[in-house]
Protein backbone atom coordinates (compact mmCIF):
# COMPACT_ATOMS: atom_id res chain seq x y z
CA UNK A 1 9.86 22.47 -19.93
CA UNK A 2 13.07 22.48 -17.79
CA UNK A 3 15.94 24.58 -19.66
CA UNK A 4 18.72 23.26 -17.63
CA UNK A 5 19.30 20.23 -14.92
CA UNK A 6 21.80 17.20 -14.99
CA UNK A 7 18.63 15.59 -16.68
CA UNK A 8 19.11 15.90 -20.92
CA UNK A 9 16.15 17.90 -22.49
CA UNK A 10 15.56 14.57 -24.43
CA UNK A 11 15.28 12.49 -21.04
CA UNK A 12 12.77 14.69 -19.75
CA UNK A 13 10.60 14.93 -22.62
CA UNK A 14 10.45 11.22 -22.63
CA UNK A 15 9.75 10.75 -19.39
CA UNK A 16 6.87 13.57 -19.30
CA UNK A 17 5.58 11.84 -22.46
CA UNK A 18 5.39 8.54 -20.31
CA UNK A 19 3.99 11.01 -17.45
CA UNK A 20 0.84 12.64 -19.64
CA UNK A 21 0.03 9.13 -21.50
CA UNK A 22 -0.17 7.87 -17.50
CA UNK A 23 -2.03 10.52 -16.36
CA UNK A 24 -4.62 10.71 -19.40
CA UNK A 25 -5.40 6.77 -18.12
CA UNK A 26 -5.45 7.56 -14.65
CA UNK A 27 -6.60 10.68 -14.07
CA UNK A 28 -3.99 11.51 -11.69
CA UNK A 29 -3.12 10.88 -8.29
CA UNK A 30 -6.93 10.28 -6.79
CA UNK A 31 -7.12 6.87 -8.64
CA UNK A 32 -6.09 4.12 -6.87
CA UNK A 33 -2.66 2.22 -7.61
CA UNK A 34 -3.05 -0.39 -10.29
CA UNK A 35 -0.88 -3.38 -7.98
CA UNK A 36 -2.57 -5.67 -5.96
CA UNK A 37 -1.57 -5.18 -2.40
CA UNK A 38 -1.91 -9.48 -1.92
CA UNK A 39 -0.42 -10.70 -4.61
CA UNK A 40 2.59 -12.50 -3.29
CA UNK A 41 3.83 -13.70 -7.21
CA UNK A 42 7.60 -13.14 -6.32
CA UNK A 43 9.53 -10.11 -8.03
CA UNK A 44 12.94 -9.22 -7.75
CA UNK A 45 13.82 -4.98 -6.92
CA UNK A 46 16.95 -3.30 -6.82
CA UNK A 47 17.48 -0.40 -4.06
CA UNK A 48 20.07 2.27 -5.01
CA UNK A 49 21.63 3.78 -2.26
CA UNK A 50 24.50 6.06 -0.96
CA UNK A 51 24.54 4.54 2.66
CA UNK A 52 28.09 4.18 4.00
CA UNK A 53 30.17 0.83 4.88
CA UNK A 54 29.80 1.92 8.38
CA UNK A 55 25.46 2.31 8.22
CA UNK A 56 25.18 -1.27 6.24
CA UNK A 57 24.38 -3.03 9.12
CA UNK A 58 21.66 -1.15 10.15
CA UNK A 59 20.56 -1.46 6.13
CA UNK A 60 21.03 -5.58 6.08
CA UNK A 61 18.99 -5.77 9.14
CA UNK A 62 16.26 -3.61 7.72
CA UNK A 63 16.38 -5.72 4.59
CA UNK A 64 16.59 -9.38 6.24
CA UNK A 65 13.38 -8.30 8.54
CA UNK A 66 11.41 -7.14 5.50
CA UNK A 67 12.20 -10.12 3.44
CA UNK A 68 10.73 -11.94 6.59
CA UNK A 69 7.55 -10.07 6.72
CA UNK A 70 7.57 -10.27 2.23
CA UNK A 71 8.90 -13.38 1.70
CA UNK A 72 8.25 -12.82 -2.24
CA UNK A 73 9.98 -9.99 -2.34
CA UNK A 74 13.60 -9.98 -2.95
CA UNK A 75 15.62 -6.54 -2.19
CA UNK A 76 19.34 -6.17 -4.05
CA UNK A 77 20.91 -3.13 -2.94
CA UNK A 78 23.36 -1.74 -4.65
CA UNK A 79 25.77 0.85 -3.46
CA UNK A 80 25.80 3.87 -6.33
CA UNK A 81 28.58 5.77 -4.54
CA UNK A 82 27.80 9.36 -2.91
CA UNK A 83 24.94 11.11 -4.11
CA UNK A 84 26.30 13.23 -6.62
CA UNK A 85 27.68 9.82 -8.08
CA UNK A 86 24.08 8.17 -7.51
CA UNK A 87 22.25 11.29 -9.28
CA UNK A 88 24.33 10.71 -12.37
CA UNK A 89 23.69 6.92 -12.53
CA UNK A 90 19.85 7.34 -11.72
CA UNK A 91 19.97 10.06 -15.19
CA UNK A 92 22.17 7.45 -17.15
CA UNK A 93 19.57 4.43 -15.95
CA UNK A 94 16.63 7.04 -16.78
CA UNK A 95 18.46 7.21 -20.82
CA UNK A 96 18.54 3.21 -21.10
CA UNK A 97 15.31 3.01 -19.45
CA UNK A 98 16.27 0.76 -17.15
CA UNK A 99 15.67 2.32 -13.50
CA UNK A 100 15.89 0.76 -10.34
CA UNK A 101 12.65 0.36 -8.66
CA UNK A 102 13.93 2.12 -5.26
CA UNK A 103 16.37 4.54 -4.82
CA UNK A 104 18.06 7.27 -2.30
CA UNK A 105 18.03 10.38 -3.98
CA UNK A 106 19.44 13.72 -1.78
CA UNK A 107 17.00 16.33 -0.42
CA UNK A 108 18.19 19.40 -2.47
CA UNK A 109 18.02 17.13 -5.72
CA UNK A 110 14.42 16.47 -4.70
CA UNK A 111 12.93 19.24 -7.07
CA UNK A 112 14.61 18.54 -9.88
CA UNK A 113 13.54 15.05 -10.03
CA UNK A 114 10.29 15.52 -9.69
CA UNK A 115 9.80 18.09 -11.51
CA UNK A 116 11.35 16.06 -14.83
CA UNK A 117 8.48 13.61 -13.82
CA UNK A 118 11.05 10.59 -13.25
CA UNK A 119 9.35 9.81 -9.30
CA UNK A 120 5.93 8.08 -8.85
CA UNK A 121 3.82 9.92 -6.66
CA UNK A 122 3.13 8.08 -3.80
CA UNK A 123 -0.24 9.31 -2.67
CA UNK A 124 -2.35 7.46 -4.29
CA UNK A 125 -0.47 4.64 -2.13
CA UNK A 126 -0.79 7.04 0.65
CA UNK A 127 -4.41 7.27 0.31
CA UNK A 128 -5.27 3.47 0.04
CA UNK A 129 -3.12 2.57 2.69
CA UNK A 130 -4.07 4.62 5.32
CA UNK A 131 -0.47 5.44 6.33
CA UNK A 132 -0.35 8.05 9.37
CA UNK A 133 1.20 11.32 7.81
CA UNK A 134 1.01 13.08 11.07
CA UNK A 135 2.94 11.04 13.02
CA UNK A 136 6.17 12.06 10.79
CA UNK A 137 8.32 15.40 11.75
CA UNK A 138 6.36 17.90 9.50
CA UNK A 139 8.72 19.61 7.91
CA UNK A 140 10.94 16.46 7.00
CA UNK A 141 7.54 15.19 5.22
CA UNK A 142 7.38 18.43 2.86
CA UNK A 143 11.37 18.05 2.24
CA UNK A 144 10.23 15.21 0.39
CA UNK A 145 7.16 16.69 -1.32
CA UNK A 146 7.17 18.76 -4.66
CA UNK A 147 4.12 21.09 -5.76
CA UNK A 148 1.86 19.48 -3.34
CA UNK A 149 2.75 16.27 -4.21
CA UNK A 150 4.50 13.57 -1.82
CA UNK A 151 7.30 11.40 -3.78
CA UNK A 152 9.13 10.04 -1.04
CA UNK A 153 9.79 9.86 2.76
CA UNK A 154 12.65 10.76 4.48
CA UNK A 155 14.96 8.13 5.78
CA UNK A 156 19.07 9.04 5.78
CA UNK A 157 17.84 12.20 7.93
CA UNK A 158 20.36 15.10 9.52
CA UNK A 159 20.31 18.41 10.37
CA UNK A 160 22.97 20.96 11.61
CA UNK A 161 23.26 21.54 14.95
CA UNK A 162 25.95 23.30 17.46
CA UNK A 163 28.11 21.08 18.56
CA UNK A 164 29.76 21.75 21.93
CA UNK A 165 32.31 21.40 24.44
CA UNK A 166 30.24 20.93 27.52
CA UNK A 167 33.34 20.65 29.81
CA UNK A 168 35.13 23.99 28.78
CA UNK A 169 31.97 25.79 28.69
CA UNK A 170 31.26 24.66 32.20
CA UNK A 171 34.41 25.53 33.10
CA UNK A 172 33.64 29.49 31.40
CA UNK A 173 30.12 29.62 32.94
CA UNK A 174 28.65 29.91 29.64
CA UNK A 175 25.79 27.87 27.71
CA UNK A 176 25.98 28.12 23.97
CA UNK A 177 23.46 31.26 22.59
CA UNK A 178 20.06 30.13 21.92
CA UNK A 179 19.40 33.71 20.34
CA UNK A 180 21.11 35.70 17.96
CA UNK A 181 21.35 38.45 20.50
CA UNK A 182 23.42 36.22 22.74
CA UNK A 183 26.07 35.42 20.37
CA UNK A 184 28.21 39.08 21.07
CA UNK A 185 28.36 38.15 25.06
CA UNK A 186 29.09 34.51 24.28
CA UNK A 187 31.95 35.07 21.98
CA UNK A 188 33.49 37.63 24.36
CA UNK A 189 33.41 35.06 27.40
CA UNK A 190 34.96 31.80 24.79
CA UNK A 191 37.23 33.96 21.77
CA UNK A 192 41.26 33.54 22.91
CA UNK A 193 43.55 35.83 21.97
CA UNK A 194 47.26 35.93 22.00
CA UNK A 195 49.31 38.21 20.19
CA UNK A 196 46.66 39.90 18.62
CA UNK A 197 45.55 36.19 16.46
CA UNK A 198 43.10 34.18 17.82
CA UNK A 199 44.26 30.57 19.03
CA UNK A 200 40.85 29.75 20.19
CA UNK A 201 37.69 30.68 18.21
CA UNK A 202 34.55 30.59 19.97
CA UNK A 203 32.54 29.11 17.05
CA UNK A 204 33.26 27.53 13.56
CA UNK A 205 30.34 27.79 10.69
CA UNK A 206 31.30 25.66 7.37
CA UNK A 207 31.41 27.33 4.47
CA UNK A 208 31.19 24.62 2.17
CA UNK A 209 27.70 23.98 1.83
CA UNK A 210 25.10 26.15 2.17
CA UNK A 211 23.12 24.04 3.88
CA UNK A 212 24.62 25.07 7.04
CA UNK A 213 23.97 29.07 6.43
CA UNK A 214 20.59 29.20 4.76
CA UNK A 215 18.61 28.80 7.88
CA UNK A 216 20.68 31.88 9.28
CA UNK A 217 19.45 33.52 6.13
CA UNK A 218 15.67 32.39 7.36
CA UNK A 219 16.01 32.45 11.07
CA UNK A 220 17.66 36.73 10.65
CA UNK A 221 14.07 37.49 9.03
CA UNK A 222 14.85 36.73 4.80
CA UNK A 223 14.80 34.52 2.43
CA UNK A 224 16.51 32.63 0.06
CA UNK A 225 13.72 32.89 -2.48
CA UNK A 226 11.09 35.24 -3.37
CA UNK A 227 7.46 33.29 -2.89
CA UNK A 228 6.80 32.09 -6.51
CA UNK A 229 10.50 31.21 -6.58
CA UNK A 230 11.17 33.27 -9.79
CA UNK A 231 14.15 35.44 -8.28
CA UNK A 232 16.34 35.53 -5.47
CA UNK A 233 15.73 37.29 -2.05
CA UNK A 234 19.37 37.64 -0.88
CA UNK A 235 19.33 41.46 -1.92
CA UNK A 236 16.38 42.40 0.52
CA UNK A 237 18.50 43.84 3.47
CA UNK A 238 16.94 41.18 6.16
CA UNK A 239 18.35 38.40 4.01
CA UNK A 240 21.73 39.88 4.70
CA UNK A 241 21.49 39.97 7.87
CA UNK A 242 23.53 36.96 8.44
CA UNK A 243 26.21 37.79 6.19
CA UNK A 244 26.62 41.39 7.98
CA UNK A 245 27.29 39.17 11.45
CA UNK A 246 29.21 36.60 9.74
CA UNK A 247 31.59 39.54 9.00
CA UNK A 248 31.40 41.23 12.04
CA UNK A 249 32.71 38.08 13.91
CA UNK A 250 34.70 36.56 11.62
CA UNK A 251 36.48 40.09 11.66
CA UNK A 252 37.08 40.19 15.44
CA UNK A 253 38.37 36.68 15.39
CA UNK A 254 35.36 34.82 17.24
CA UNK A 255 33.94 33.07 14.07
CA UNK A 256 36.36 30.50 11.91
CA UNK A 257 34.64 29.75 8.10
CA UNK A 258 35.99 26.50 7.28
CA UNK A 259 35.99 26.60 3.05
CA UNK A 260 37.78 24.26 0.17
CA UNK A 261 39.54 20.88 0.43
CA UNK A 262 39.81 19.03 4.07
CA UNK A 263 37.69 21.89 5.38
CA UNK A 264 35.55 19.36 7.44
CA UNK A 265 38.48 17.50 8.83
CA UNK A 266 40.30 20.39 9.73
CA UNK A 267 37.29 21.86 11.69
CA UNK A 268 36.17 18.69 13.70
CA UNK A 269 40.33 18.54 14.95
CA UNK A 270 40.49 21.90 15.81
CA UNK A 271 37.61 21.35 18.17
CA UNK A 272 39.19 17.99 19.10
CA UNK A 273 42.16 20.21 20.01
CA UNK A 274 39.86 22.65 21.87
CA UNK A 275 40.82 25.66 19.58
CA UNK A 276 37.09 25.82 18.35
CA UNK A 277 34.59 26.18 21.38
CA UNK A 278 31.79 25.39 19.05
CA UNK A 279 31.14 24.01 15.68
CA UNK A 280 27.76 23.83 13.46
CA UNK A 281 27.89 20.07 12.23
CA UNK A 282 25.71 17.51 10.69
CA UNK A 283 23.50 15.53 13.13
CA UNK A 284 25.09 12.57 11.69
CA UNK A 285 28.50 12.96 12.79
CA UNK A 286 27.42 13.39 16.70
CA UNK A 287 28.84 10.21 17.37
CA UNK A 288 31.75 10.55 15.56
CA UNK A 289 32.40 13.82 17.75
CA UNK A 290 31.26 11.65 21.13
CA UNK A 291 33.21 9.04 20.34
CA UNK A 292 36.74 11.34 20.12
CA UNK A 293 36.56 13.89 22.16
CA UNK A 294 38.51 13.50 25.67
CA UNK A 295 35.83 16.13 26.73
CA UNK A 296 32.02 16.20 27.21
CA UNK A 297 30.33 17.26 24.17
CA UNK A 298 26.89 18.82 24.11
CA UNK A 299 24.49 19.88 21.44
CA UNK A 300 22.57 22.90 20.98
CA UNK A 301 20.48 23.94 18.35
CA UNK A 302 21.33 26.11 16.19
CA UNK A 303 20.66 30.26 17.74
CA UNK A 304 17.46 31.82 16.21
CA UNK A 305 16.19 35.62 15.84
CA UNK A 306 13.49 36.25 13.88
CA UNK A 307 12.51 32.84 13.79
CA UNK A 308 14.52 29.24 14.79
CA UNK A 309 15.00 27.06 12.35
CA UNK A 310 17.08 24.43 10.85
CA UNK A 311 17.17 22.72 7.43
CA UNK A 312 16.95 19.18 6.64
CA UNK A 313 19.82 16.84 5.26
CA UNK A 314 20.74 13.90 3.89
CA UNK A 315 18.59 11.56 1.79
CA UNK A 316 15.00 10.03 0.98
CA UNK A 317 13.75 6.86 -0.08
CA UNK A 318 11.40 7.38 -3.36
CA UNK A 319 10.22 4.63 -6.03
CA UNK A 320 10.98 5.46 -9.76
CA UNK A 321 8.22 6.01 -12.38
CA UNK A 322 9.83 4.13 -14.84
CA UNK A 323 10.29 1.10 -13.11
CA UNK A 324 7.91 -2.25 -14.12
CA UNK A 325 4.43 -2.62 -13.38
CA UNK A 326 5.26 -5.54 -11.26
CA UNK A 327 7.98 -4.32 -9.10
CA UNK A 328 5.72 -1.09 -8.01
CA UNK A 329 3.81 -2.74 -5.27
CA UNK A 330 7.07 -4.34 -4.14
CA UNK A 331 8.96 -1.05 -4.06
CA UNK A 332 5.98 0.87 -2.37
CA UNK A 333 5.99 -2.20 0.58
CA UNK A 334 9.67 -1.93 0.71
CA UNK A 335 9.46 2.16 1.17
CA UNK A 336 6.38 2.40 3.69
CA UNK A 337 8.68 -0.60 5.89
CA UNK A 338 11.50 0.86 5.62
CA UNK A 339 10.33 4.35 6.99
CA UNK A 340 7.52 3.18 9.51
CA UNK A 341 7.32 3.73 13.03
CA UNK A 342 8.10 -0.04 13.99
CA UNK A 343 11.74 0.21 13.37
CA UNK A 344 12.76 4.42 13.57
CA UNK A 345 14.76 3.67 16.60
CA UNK A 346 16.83 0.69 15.20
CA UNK A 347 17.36 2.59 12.10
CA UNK A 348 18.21 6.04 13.83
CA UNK A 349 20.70 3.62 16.19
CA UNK A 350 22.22 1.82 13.84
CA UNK A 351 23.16 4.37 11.24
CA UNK A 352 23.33 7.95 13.16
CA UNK A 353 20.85 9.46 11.65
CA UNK A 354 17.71 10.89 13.19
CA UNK A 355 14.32 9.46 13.79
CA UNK A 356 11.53 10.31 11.90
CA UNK A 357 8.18 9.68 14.10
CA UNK A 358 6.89 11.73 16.92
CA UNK A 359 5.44 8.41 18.46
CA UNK A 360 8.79 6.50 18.55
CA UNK A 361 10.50 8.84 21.23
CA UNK A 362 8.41 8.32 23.89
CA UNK A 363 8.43 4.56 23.84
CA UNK A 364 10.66 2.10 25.83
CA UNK A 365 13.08 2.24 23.05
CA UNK A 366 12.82 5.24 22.17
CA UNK A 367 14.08 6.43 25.74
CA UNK A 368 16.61 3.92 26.04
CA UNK A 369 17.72 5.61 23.14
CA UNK A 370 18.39 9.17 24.19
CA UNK A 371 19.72 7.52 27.94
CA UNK A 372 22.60 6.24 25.05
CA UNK A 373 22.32 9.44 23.25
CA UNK A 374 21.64 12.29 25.23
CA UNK A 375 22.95 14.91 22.33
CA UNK A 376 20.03 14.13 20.42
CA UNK A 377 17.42 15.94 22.76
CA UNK A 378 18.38 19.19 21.50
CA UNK A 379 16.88 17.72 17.55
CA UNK A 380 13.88 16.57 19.22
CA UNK A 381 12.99 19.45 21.34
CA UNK A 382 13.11 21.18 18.05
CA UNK A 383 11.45 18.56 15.83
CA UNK A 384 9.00 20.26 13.55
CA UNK A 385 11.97 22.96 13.40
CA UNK A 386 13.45 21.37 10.96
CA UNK A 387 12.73 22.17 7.55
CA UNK A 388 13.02 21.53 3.98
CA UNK A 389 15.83 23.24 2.31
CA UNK A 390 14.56 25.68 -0.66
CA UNK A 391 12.61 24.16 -3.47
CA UNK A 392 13.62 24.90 -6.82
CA UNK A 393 14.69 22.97 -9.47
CA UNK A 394 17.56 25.62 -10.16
CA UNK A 395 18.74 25.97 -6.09
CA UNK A 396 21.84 23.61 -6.57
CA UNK A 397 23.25 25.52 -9.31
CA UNK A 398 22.02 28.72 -7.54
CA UNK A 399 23.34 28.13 -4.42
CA UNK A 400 26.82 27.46 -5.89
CA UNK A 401 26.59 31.28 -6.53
CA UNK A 402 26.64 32.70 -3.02
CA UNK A 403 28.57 29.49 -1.53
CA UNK A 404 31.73 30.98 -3.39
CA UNK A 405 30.80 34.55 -1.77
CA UNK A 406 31.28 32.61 1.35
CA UNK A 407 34.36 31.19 0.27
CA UNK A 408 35.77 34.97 -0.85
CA UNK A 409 35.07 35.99 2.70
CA UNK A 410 36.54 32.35 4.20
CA UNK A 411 39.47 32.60 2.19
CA UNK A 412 40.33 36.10 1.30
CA UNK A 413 38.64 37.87 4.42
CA UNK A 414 36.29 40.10 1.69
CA UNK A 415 32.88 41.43 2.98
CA UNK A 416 29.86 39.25 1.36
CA UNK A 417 27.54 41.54 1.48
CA UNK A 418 28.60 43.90 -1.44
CA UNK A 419 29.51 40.57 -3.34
CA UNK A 420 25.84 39.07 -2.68
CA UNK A 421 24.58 42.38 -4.49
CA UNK A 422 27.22 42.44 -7.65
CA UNK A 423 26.22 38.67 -8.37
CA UNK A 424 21.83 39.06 -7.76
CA UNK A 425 21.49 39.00 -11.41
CA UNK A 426 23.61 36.23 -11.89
CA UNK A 427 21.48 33.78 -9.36
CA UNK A 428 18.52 35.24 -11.01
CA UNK A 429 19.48 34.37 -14.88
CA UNK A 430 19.64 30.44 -13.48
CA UNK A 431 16.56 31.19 -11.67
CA UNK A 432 15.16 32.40 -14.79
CA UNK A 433 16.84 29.53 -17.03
CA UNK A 434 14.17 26.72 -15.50
C-alpha cells in the first residue's frame, strides 16, 4: 500500500477495493471489455484537460470530427487548469466518486495514478481492437505504461531540445555539439566576455524542472534510479557526471542555469536578445521561439555521450476506472480517435506539440508539415530517442530533492556534486516511504 502521494490512504484503499472485486470477476486484463463496441444508445462523457486557450482549436476540431464519426457520443470538455491544478481535482472527484470518464493526466504523475489503481487498463481494449502499437514512437508508448501495463496514450507530447540561433552560429562557423565531447570547443568559439563577466553565454539549461537535466544524468552513463527503483543512483560517480560539467561551465561563464520565478521568460529574451547562443526548451514552445526571433532559429537535439537521449513531456489521454459502465466504451472510442494516425498531423499543427506515429511523417501531410516546420526534423530523426521520464510513484517528490541542488548552484554558484551526496539519504527515505 502507497505510504505517501497527493492520493489519501483512504482513496486508495477504496479504489483498490473496487480494483480486486473487478479483477476477482474478470480475471484481469486478458478478458475482454464488458461494452459493446455497436451499441450506439447515446451517453454523455466529460474530458478533463489542461490544454491552453491557444491549443483549443485544434481540441474543438478533434471533438466536432469525432462527434461526426459517434454521433451518440457527446464529449464536454472541461478545462481543470494546469496539471498540478487538474491532479488535485481528479483526487477530489476520485473522494466523491464522481470521475470524469476521460482525462489528461501529466507524464511524471503517470505512476502514481496507476499505481493507486484509479486508471482502467486499456489492453484488454488494445487486444480486441487490434490497434497498431508499433506504429507509435516507442518510448512515448511506455511513458504511458506502468508495470507492464498500458493506461493511456500519449497525446499533449514535448520533449527538450536545443534551441538555436542558426544565423549567429553561421556567422561563428559553428553547429551546435551533437556530443558531449564537443561542448568545450563549442563554448570557446560562442561564450562573450567583457570585463571579465560574460554578456553572451553560449548555452542556457533550466534549472527548474528536472525534466530538462535527467537525460544528461542518462545520456553521461547513470541513472536516476537503481533497477528495482528502491534507492537513488545519483551517488554512483557516472550519475554525476553531468553535474561535474554543469559546474565546470557554469564556472567559466559558458553555461547560464535559469532557476526560481520568471526563470523561463527571462531565458527565452535573453536569447531573443542574442545574449544566450543556445537554450534547452520544450518542443512545444518552437513556434513561439520562430515566431519572435528576428534571426533564424534551428533545433538540435539535445548532445549525447554515453548514450543520446531525451525525456518525454507533457500529457496523456487515459480513461478513469471509476467512471460508469456506460460511458467506458465511449471514453475508450474517444481515446483511440483522438490519438490515431488519421489526424497526428492536424493535432501536432494545431497545438505545437509533436506527432506521435511513425507512419504520419512520411505522408503528403506529414511533409507539408515539416516544409512549415523544418525545426521539427531534429525530434524525428531522433524519434524512438525519446523516453519516458523515471517511473516511480515517489519521483515527483524525489526529484524536488536534487532540483533545489540545482537551484543552490543556479543561485548561489555552490558545487552540486558534494550537495547530491549530503542529501542521498534524504531521496532515499521518500524512495523508501512508497
Amino acid at each position: 500500500m502507497i505510504k505517501k502521494k497527493w492520493l489519501s490512504t483512504a482513496m486508495v484503499a477504496l479504489f483498490t477495493a473496487a480494483s480486486l472485486v473487478g479483477c476477482s470477476k474478470s480475471g484481469g486484463s486478458e478478458e475482454m471489455p464488458k461494452g459493446d463496441p455497436n451499441d450506439t444508445t447515446p451517453v454523455t462523457i466529460q474530458y478533463w484537460h489542461s490544454h491552453a486557450e491557444a491549443q483549443m482549436g485544434g481540441v474543438n476540431y478533434m471533438i466536432s470530427e469525432f462527434q461526426k464519426k459517434y454521433p451518440h457520443i457527446t464529449v464536454e470538455p472541461v478545462f481543470q487548469g494546469g496539471y498540478t491544478d487538474l491532479q488535485k481535482k481528479l483526487s477530489a472527484a476520485v473522494a466523491a466518486n464522481d470521475v470524469p470518464a476521460v482525462t489528461n493526466v501529466e507524464v511524471s504523475v503517470v505512476p502514481n495514478f496507476a499505481d493507486g489503481g484509479l486508471f482502467e487498463e486499456l489492453t484488454p481494449y488494445i487486444k480486441r481492437d487490434k490497434v497498431d502499437m508499433e506504429d507509435f514512437s516507442k518510448g512515448m508508448l511506455q511513458a504511458y505504461a506502468y508495470k507492464d501495463k498500458q493506461y493511456g496514450f500519449p497525446l499533449i507530447v514535448s520533449t527538450s531540445v536545443m534551441i538555436y540561433n542558426k544565423t549567429m552560429f553561421d556567422k561563428l562557423g559553428v553547429q551546435p555539439p551533437q556530443k558531449w565531447d564537443e561542448i568545450e570547443e563549442f563554448n570557446k568559439k560562442v561564450t562573450v566576455k567583457e570585463g571579465g563577466k560574460t554578456s553572451r553565454y553560449a548555452f542556457s539549461v533550466p534549472g527548474w524542472d528536472t525534466w530538462y537535466y535527467d537525460p544528461w544524468v542518462s545520456n553521461g552513463g547513470g541513472s536516476i534510479l537503481n533497477d528495482d527503483g528502491t534507492k537513488t543512483s545519483l551517488d554512483m560517480p557516472e550519475s554525476q557526471r553531468w553535474a561535474e560539467n554543469f559546474k565546470k561551465w557554469f564556472d567559466d561563464g559558458s553555461l547560464t542555469v535559469g532557476f526560481g520565478k520568471g526563470a523561463s521568460d527571462t531565458m527565452r529574451q535573453m536569447f531573443l536578445e542574442e545574449k544566450i547562443g543556445m537554450v534547452q526548451h520544450s518542443s512545444a514552445i518552437i513556434k513561439t521561439y520562430v515566431e519572435n526571433a528576428k534571426f533564424e532559429v534551428g533545433v538540435s537535439f539535445i548532445p549525447g555521450d554515453k548514450e543520446r537521449k531525451s525525456h518525454i513531456g507533457g500529457a496523456g489521454i487515459v480513461m478513469m476506472k471509476g467512471a460508469k459502465d456506460d460511458q467506458k466504451e465511449a471514453a475508450w472510442k474517444f481515446i483511440q480517435f483522438m490519438t490515431s494516425a488519421e489526424n497526428n498531423i492536424r493535432w501536432a499543427d494545431e497545438t505545437g506539440y509533436l506527432p506521435t506515429h511513425k507512419s504520419v511523417i512520411d505522408t503528403d501531410e506529414g511533409k507539408k508539415y515539416f516544409e512549415k516546420w523544418p525545426q521539427y526534423k531534429a525530434v524525428f530523426d531522433n524519434f524512438d530517442n525519446v523516453g519516458p521520464r523515471p517511473q516511480h510513484p515517489a519521483y515527483p517528490e524525489m526529484s524536488n530533492v536534487y532540483k533545489d541542488i540545482v537551484g543552490e548552484m543556479a543561485l548561489n554558484g555552490k558545487d552540486p556534486v558534494p550537495l547530491i551526496k549530503e542529501n542521498i539519504q534524504k531521496m532515499n527515505d521518500i524512495l523508501s516511504d512508497y
